[in-house]
Structures are given as C-alpha cells and as structure tokens.
C-alpha atoms as a PDB file:
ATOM      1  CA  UNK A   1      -1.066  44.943  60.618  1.00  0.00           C
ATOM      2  CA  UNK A   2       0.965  47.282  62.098  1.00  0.00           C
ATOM      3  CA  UNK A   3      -1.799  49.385  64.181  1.00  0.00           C
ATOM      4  CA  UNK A   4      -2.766  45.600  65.578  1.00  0.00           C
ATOM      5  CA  UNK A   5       0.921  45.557  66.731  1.00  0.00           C
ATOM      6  CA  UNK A   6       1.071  48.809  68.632  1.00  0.00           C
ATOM      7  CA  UNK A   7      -2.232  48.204  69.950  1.00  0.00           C
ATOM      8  CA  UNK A   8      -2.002  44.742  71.224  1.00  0.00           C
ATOM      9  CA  UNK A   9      -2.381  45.063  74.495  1.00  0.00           C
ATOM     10  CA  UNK A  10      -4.613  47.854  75.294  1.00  0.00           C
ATOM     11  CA  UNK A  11      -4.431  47.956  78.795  1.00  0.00           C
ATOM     12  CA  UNK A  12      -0.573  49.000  78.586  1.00  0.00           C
ATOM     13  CA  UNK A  13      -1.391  51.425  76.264  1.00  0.00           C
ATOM     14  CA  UNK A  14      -4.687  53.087  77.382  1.00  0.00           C
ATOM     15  CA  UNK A  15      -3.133  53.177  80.831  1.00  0.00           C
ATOM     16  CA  UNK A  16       0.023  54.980  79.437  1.00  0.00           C
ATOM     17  CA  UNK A  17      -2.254  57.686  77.443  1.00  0.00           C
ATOM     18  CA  UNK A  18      -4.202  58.344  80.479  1.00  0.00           C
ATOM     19  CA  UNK A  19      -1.004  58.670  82.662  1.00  0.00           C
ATOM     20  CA  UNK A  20       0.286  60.786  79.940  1.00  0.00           C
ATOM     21  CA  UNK A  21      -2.533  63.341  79.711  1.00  0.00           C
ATOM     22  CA  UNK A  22      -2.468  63.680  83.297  1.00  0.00           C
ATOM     23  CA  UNK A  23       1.182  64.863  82.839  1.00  0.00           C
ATOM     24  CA  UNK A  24       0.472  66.905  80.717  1.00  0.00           C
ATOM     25  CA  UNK A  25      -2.471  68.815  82.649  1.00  0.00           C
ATOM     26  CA  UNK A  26       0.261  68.866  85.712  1.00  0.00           C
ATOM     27  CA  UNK A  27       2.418  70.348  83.129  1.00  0.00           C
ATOM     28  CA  UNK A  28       5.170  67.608  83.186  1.00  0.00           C
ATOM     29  CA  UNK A  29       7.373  66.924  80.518  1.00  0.00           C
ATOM     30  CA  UNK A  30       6.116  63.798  78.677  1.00  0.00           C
ATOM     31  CA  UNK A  31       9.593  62.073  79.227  1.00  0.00           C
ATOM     32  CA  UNK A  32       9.344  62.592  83.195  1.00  0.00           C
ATOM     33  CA  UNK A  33       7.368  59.890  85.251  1.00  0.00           C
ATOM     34  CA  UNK A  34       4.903  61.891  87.389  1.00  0.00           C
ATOM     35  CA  UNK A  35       4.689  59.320  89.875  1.00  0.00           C
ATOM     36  CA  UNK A  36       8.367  58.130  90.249  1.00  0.00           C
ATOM     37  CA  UNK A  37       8.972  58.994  93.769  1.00  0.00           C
ATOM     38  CA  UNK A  38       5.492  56.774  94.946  1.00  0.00           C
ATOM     39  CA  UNK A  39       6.031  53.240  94.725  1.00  0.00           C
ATOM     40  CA  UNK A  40       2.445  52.611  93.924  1.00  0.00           C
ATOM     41  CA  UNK A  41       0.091  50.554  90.915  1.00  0.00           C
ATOM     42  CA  UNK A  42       0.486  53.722  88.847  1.00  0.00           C
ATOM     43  CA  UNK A  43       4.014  54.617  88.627  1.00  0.00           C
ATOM     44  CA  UNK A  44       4.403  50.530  87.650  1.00  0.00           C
ATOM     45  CA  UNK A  45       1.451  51.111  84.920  1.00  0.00           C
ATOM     46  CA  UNK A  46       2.807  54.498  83.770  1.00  0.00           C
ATOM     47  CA  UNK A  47       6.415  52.489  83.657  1.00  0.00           C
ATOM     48  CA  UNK A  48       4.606  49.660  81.593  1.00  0.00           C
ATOM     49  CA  UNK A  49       2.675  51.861  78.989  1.00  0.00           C
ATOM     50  CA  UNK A  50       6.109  54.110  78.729  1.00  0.00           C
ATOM     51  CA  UNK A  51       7.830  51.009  77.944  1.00  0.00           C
ATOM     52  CA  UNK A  52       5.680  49.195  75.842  1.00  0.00           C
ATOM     53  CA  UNK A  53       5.492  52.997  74.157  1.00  0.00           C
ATOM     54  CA  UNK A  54       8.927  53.466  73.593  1.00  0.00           C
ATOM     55  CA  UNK A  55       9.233  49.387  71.697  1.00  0.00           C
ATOM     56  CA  UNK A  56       6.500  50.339  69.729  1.00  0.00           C
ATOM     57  CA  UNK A  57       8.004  53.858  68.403  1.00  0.00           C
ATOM     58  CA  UNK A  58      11.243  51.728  68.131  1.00  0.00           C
ATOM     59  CA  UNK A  59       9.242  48.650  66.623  1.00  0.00           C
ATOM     60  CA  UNK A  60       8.064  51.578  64.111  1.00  0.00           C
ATOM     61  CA  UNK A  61      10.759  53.591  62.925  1.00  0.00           C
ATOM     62  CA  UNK A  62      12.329  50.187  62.690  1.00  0.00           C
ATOM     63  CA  UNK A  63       9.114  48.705  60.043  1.00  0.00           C
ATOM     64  CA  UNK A  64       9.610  52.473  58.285  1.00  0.00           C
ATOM     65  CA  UNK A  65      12.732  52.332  57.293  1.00  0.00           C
ATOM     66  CA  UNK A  66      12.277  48.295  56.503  1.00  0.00           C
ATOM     67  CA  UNK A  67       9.470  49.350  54.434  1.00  0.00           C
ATOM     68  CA  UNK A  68      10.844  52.507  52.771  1.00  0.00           C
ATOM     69  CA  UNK A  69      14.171  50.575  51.883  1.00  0.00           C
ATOM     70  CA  UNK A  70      11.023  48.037  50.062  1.00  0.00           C
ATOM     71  CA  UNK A  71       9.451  50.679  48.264  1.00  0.00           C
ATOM     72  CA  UNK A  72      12.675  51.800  46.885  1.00  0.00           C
ATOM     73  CA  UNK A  73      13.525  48.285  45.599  1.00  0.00           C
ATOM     74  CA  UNK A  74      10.355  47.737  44.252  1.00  0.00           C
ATOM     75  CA  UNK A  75      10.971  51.424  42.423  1.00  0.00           C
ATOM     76  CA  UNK A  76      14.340  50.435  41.129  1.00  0.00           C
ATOM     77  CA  UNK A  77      13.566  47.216  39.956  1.00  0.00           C
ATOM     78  CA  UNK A  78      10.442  48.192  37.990  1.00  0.00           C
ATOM     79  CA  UNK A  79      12.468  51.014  36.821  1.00  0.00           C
ATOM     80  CA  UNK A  80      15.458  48.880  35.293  1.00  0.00           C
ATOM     81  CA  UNK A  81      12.732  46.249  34.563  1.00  0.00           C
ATOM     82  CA  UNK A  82      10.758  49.453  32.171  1.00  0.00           C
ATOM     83  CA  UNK A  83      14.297  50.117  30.625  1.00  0.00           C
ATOM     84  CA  UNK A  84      14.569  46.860  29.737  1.00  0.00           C
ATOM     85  CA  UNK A  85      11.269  45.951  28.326  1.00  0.00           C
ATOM     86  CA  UNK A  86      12.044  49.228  25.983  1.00  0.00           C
ATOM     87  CA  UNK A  87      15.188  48.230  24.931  1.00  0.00           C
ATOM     88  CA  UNK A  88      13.768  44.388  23.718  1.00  0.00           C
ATOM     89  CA  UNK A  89      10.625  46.537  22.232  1.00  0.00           C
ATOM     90  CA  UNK A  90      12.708  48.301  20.195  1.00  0.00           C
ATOM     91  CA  UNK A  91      15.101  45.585  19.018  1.00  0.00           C
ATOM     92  CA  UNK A  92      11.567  43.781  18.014  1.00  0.00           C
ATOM     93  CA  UNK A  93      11.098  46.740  16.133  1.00  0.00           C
ATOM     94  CA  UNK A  94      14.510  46.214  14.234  1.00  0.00           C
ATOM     95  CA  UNK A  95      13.011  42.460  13.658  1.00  0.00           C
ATOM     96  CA  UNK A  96      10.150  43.591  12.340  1.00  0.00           C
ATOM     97  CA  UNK A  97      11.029  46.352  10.461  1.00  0.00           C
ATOM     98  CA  UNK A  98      13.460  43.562   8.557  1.00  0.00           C
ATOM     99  CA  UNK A  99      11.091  41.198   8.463  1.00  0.00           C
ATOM    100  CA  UNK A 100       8.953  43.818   6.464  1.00  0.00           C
ATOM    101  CA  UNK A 101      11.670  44.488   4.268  1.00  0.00           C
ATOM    102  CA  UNK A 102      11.944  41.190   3.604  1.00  0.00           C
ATOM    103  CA  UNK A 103       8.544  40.190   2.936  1.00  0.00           C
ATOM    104  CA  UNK A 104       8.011  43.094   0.365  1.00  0.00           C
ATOM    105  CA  UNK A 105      11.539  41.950  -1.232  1.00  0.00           C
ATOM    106  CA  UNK A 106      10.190  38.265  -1.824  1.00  0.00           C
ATOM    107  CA  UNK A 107       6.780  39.666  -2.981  1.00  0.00           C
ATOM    108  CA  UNK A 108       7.496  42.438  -5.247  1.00  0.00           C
ATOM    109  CA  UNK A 109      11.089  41.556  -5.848  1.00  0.00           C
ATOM    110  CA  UNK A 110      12.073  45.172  -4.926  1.00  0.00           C
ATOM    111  CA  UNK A 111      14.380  46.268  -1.542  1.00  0.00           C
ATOM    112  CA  UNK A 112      12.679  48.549  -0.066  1.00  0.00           C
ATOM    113  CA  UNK A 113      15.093  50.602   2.266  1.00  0.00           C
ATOM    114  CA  UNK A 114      14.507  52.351   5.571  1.00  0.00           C
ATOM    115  CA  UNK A 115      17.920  54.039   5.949  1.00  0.00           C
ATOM    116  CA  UNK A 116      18.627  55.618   9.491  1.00  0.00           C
ATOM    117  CA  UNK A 117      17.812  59.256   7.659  1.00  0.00           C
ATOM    118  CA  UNK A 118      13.992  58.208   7.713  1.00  0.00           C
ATOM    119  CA  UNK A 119      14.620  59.351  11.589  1.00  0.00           C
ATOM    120  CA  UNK A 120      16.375  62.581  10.758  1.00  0.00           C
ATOM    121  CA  UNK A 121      13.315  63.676   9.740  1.00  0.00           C
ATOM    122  CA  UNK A 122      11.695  64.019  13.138  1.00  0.00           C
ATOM    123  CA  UNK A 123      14.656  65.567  14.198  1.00  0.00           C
ATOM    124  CA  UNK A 124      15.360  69.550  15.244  1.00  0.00           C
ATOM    125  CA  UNK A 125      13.626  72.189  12.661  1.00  0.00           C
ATOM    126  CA  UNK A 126      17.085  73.592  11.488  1.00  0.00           C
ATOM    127  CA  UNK A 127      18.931  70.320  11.630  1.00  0.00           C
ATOM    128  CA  UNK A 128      16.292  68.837   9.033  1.00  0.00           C
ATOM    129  CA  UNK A 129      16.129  72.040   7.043  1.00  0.00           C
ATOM    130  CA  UNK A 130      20.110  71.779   6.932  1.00  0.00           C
ATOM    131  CA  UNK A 131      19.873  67.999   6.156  1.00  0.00           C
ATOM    132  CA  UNK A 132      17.923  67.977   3.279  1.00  0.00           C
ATOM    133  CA  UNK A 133      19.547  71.426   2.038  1.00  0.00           C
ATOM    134  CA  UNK A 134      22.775  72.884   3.356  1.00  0.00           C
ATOM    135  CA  UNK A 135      23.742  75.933   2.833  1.00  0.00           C
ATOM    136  CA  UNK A 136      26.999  75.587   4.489  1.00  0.00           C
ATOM    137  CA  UNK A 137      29.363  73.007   5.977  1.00  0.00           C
ATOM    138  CA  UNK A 138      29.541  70.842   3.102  1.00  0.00           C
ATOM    139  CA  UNK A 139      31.762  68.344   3.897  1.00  0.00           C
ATOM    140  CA  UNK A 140      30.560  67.338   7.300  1.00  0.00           C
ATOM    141  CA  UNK A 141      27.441  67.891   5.470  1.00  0.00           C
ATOM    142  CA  UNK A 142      28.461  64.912   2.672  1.00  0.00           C
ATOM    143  CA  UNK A 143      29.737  62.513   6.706  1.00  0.00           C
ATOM    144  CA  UNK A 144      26.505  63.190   7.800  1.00  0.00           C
ATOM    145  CA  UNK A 145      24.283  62.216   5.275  1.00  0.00           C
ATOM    146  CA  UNK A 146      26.290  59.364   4.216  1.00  0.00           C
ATOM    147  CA  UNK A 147      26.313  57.604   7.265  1.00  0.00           C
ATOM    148  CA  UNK A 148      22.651  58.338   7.539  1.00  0.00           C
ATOM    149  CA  UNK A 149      22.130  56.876   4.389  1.00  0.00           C
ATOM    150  CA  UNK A 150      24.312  54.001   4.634  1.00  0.00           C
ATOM    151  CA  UNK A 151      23.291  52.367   7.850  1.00  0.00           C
ATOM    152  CA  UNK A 152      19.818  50.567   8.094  1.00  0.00           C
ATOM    153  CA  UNK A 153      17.281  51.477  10.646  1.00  0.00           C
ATOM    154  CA  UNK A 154      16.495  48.080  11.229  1.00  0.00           C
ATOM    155  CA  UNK A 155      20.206  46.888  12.425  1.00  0.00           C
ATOM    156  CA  UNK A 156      20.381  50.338  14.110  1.00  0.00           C
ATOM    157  CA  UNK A 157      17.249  50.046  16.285  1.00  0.00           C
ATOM    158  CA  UNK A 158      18.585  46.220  16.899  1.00  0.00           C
ATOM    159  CA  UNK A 159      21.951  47.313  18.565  1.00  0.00           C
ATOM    160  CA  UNK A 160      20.123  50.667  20.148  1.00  0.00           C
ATOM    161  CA  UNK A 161      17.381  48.401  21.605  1.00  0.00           C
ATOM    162  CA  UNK A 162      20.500  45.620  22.606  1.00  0.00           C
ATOM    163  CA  UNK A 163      22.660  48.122  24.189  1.00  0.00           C
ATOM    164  CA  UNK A 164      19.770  49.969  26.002  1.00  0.00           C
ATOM    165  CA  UNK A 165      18.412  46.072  27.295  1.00  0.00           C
ATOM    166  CA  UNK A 166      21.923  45.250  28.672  1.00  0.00           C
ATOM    167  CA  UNK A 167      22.960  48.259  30.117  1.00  0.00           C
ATOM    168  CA  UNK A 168      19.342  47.856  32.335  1.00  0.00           C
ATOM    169  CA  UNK A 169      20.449  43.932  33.004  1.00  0.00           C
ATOM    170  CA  UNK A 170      23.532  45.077  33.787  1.00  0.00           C
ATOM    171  CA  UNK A 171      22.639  47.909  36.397  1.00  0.00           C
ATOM    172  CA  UNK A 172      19.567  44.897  37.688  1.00  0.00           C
ATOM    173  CA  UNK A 173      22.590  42.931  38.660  1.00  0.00           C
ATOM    174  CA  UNK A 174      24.987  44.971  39.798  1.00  0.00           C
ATOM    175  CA  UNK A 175      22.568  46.144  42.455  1.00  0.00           C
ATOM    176  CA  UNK A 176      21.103  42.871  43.130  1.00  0.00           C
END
C-alpha cells in the first residue's frame, strides 16, 4: 500500500531518478538542483520529482513511526492481555483444585488436603532438603512450615491468580 503511494505518479518520480543520476555522474550533491540557473522543462521536472521526493520520505518516516507506535500497542496489549489470561488460568486452577477436593470429600467422605507445602517441593535443592529436615534454624524452621502447612493451595493459587489478573487489568487501563 505504501510502495503504491510513493509510486503514484511515475512520471514525477522516474523523471526525478533520472535527474538524480545525472547529478550524480556530474558529481553534484544530491540536495543541489543541477539545472537551477536554466529556466527550462528540466529544472521544473527535477523541482517536481525533488518535491514529490521529499513528501514521500516525509509521507514515510511519518507511516514508520505511525506504524511502529502500532506494533508497540499491539505488543503491550497482547502482553498485559498473556498476563492476564495466566492469572484467570491459575485462579481456575484454585477452582478446580477445590472442586477436586470436594468431590473426593462427598465420595469417600475423607478431606483430602493440598497444603501450599505440596509446592515447596519443587522448590531450591537445599531449601527442600532443609524443609523436610533442618538441621538448623529451628524456629523460623517451625514459621515456615506452619504457614506452609496451614494455608491451602487452592485459596492460595485463587488470590495469586486474582492479584496477578488485576495487576495486568490494571496496567491495560492505566495505559489505555
């Protein structure tokens, strides 16, 4: 679409790269009109394609920047739009990971429980080892583990996947 635009009118513009190569075999600077003392057909078509030259490089930069500011929207938003599909993902993981709770509860009568440690586990080498046996730090050891213990996975990955979902709606609309 663009390349029709420059090109439109080809008589403008073949003229003005003919004109041009001439100055450049007379070793002219491209900026200076070879023919601007004659008042003659040329120096009015080198004037036209020069003209018509300098919109279109104008026309141009002007379309590039349009189009890079475009591309960079498009980036952001499918950016904030990816950190928000992951947050809702993982708050339907919450859901779900309830909802199986409860379904084995009201089948087998038993709770099973998915306490945040089940994630510890896939944690750092050392912090694991330490988890499941400390050799030192014992009371932050006994904060640790009790929290882990005492806080569901399920609600967790709810409010993770929440927080994450708003702070991407929030950041979507602030730069909206």
């Amino acid at each position: 679409m663009i390349l029709k635009n420059i090109f439109k009118s080809n008589e403008a513009v073949d003229t003005f790269f003919e004109e041009g190569k001439n100055a450049f075999w007379n070793d002219v600077a491209a900026t200076d009109n070879p023919y601007k003392h004659s008042d003659n057909e040329r120096t009015q078509q080198w004037d036209l394609g020069w003209n018509n030259a300098q919109r279109t490089n104008e026309s141009l930069n002007k379309n590039l920047g349009e189009a890079q500011s475009k591309v960079l929207d498009f980036l952001d938003k499918a950016f904030m739009w990816a950190v928000n599909a992951a947050g809702i993902l993982i708050i339907l993981a919450g859901i779900a990971l309830f909802g199986f709770q409860v379904f084995v509860y009201l089948k087998e009568g038993k709770w099973v429980e998915f306490p945040l440690s089940f994630l510890a586990q896939f944690g750092p080498n050392e912090f694991v080892s330490w988890l499941n046996h400390p050799t030192s730090w014992y009371g932050i050891h006994k904060i640790i583990h009790g929290t882990l213990e005492l806080i569901p996975l399920s609600l967790f990955a709810i409010f993770v996947g929440g927080y994450i979902s708003s702070m991407a709606y929030e950041a979507e609309v602030k730069n909206a």
